[in-house]
C-alpha atoms as a PDB file:
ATOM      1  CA  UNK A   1     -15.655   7.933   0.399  1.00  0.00           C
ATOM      2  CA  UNK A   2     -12.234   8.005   2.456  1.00  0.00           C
ATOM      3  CA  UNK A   3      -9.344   8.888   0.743  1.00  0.00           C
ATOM      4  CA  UNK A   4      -5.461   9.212   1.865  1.00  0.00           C
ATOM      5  CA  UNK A   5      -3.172  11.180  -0.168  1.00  0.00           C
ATOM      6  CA  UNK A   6       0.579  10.683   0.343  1.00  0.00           C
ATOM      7  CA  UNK A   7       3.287  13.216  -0.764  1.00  0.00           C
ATOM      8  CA  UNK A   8       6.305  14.529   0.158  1.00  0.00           C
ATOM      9  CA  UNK A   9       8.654  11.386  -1.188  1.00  0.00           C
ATOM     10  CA  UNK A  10      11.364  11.729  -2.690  1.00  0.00           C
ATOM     11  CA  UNK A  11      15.324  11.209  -3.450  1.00  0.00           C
ATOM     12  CA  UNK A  12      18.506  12.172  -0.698  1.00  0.00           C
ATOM     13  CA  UNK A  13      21.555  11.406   0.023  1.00  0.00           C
ATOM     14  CA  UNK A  14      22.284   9.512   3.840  1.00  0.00           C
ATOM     15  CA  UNK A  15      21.549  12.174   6.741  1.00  0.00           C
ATOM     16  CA  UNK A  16      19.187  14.590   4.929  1.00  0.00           C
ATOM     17  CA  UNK A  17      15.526  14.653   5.961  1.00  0.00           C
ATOM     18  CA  UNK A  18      12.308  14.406   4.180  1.00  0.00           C
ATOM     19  CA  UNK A  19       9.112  15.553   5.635  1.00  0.00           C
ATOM     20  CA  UNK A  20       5.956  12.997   4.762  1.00  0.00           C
ATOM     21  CA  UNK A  21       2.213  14.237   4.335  1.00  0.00           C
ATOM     22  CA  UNK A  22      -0.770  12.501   4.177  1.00  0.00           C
ATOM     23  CA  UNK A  23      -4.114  14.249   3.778  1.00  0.00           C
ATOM     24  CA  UNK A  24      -7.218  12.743   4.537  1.00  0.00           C
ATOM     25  CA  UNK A  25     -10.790  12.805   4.084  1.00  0.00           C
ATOM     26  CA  UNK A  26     -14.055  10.964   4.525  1.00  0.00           C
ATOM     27  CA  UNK A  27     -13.423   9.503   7.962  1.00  0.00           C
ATOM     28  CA  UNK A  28     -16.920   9.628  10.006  1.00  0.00           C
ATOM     29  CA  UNK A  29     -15.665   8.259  13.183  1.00  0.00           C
ATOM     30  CA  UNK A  30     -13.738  10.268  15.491  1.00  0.00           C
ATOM     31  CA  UNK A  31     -11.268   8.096  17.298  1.00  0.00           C
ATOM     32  CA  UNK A  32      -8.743   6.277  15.389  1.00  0.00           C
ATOM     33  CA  UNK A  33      -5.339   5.491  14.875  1.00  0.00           C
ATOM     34  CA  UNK A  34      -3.173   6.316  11.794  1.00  0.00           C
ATOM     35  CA  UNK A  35       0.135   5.029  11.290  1.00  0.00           C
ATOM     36  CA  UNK A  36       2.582   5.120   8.762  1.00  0.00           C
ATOM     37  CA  UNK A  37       3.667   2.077   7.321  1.00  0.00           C
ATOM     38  CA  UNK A  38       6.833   1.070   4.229  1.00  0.00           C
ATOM     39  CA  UNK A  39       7.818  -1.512   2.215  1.00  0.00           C
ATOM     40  CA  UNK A  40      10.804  -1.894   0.752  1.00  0.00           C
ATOM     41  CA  UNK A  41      11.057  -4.833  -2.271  1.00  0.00           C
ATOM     42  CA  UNK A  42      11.760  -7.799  -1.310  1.00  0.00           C
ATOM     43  CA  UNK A  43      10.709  -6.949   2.024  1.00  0.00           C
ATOM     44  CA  UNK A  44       6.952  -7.628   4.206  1.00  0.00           C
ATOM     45  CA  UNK A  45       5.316  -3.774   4.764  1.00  0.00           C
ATOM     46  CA  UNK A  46       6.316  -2.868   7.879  1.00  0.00           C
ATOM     47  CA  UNK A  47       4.788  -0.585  10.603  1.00  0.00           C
ATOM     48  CA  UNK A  48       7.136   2.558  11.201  1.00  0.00           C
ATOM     49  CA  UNK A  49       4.833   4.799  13.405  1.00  0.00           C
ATOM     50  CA  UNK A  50       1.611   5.213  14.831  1.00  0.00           C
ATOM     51  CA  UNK A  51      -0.437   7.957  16.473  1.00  0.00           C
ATOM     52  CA  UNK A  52      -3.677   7.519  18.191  1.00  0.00           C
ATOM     53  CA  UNK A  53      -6.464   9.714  18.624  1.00  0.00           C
ATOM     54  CA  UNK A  54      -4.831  10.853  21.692  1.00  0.00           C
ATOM     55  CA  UNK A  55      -1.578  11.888  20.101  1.00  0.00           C
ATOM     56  CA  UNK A  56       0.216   8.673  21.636  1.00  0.00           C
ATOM     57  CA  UNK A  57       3.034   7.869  19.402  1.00  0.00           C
ATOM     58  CA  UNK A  58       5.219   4.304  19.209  1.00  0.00           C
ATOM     59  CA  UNK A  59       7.392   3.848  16.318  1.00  0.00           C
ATOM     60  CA  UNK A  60       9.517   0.697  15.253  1.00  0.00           C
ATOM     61  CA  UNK A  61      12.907   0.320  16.879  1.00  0.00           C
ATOM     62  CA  UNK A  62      15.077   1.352  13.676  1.00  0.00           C
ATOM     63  CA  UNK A  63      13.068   4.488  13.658  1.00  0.00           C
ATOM     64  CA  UNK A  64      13.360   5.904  17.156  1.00  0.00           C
ATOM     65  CA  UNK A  65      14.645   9.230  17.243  1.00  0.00           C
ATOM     66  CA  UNK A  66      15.109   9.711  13.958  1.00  0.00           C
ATOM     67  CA  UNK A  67      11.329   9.866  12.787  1.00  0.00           C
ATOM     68  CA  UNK A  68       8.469  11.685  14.374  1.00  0.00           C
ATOM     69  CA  UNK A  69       4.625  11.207  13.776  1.00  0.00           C
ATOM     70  CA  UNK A  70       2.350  13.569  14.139  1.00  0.00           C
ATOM     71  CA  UNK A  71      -0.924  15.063  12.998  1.00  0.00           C
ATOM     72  CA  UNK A  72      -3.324  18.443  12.393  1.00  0.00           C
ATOM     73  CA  UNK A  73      -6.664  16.833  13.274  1.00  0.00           C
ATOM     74  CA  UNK A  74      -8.272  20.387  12.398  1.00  0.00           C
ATOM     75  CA  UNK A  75      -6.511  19.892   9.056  1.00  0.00           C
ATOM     76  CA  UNK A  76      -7.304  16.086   8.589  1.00  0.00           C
ATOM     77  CA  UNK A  77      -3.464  15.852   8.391  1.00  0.00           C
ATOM     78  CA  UNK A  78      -0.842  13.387   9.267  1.00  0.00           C
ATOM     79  CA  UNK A  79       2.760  13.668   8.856  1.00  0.00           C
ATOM     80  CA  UNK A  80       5.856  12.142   9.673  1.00  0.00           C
ATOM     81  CA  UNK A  81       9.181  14.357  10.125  1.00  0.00           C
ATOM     82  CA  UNK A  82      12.217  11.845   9.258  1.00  0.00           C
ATOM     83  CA  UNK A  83      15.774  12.916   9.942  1.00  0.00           C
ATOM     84  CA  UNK A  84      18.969  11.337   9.585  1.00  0.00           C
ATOM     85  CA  UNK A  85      18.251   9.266   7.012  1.00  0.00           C
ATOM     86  CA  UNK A  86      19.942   6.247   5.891  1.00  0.00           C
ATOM     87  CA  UNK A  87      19.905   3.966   2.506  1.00  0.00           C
ATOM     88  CA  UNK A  88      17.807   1.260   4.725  1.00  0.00           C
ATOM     89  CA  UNK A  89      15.098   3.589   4.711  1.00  0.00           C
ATOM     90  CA  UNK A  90      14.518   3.205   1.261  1.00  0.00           C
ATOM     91  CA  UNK A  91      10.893   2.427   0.573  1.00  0.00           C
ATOM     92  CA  UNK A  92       7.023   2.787  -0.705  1.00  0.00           C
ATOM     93  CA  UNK A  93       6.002   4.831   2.304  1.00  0.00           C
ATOM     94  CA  UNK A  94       1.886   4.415   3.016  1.00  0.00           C
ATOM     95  CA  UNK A  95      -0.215   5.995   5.859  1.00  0.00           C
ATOM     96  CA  UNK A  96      -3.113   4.220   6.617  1.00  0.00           C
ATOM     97  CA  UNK A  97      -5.996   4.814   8.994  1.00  0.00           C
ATOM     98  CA  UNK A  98      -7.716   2.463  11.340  1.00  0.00           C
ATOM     99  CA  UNK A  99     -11.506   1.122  11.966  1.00  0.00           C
ATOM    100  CA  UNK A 100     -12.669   2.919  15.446  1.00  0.00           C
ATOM    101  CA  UNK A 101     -10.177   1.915  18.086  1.00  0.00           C
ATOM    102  CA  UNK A 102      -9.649   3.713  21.886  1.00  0.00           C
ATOM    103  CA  UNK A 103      -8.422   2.074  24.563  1.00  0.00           C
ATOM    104  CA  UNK A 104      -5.404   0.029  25.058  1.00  0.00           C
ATOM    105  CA  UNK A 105      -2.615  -1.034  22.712  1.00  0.00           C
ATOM    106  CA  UNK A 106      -2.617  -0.265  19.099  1.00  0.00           C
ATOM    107  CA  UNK A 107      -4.674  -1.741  15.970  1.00  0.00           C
ATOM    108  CA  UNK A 108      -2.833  -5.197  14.707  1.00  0.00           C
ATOM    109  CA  UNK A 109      -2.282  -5.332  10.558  1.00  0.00           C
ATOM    110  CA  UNK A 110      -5.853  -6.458   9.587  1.00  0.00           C
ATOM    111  CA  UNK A 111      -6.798  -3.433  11.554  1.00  0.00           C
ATOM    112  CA  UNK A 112      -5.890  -1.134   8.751  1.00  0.00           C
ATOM    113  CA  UNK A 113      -8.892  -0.036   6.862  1.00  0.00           C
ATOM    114  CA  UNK A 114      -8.167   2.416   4.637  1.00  0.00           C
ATOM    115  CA  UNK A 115      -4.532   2.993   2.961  1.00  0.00           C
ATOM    116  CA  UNK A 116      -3.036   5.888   0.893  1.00  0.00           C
ATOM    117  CA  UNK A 117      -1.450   4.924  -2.773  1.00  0.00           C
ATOM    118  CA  UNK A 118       2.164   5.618  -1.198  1.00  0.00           C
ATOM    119  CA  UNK A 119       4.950   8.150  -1.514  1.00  0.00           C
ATOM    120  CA  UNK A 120       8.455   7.142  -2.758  1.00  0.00           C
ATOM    121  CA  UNK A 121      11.442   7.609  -0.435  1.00  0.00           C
ATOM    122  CA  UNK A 122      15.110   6.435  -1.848  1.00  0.00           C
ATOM    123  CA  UNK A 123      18.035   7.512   0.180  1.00  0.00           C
ATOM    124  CA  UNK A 124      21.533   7.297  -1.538  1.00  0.00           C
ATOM    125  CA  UNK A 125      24.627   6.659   0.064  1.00  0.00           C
END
């Protein structure tokens, strides 16, 4: 059974930082992405970064610089480091891991196969 456990969430005020974790177990495959995705209500979840079982990052534009993805693969451990931190980043933050992917590109939404329960972020102003 795979399992992804979020933690880390939590409350700030604009320009602190928060450090994300996710730990997971039960993957069988070895190359993968994982990503780390938010929704925010009213809003569609949205992709905020993604590591692949290279360590190749990409994040979403309102995140560059500010956030960085990375991972303990010896640990089964993803995180994502997020500085500077403003009210719009206020959200249900989920990592997720893929089905088997190498190659080119990364995995597209329906590519997602297993998702954590989600960590709370809220950033006051």
């Amino acid at each position: 059974q795979v399992t992804l456990v979020e933690s880390g969430g939590g409350s700030v005020q604009a320009g602190g930082s928060l450090r994300l974790t996710c730990a997971v177990s039960g993957i069988t495959y070895v190359d993968y992405c994982m990503a780390w995705f938010r929704q925010a209500p009213g809003h569609e979840r949205e992709r905020v970064a993604v590591i692949d079982s290279d360590g190749t990052t990409a994040y979403e534009d309102s995140v560059q610089g500010r956030f960085t993805i990375s991972k303990n693969s010896a640990q089964n451990t993803l995180y994502l480091q997020m500085n500077s931190l403003t009210p719009e980043d206020t959200a249900l933050y989920y990592c997720a891991a893929s089905i088997p992917w190498w190659g080119v590109g990364y995995p597209g939404l329906d590519d997602w196969k297993h998702w954590g329960q989600g960590t709370q972020v809220i950033v006051s102003s």
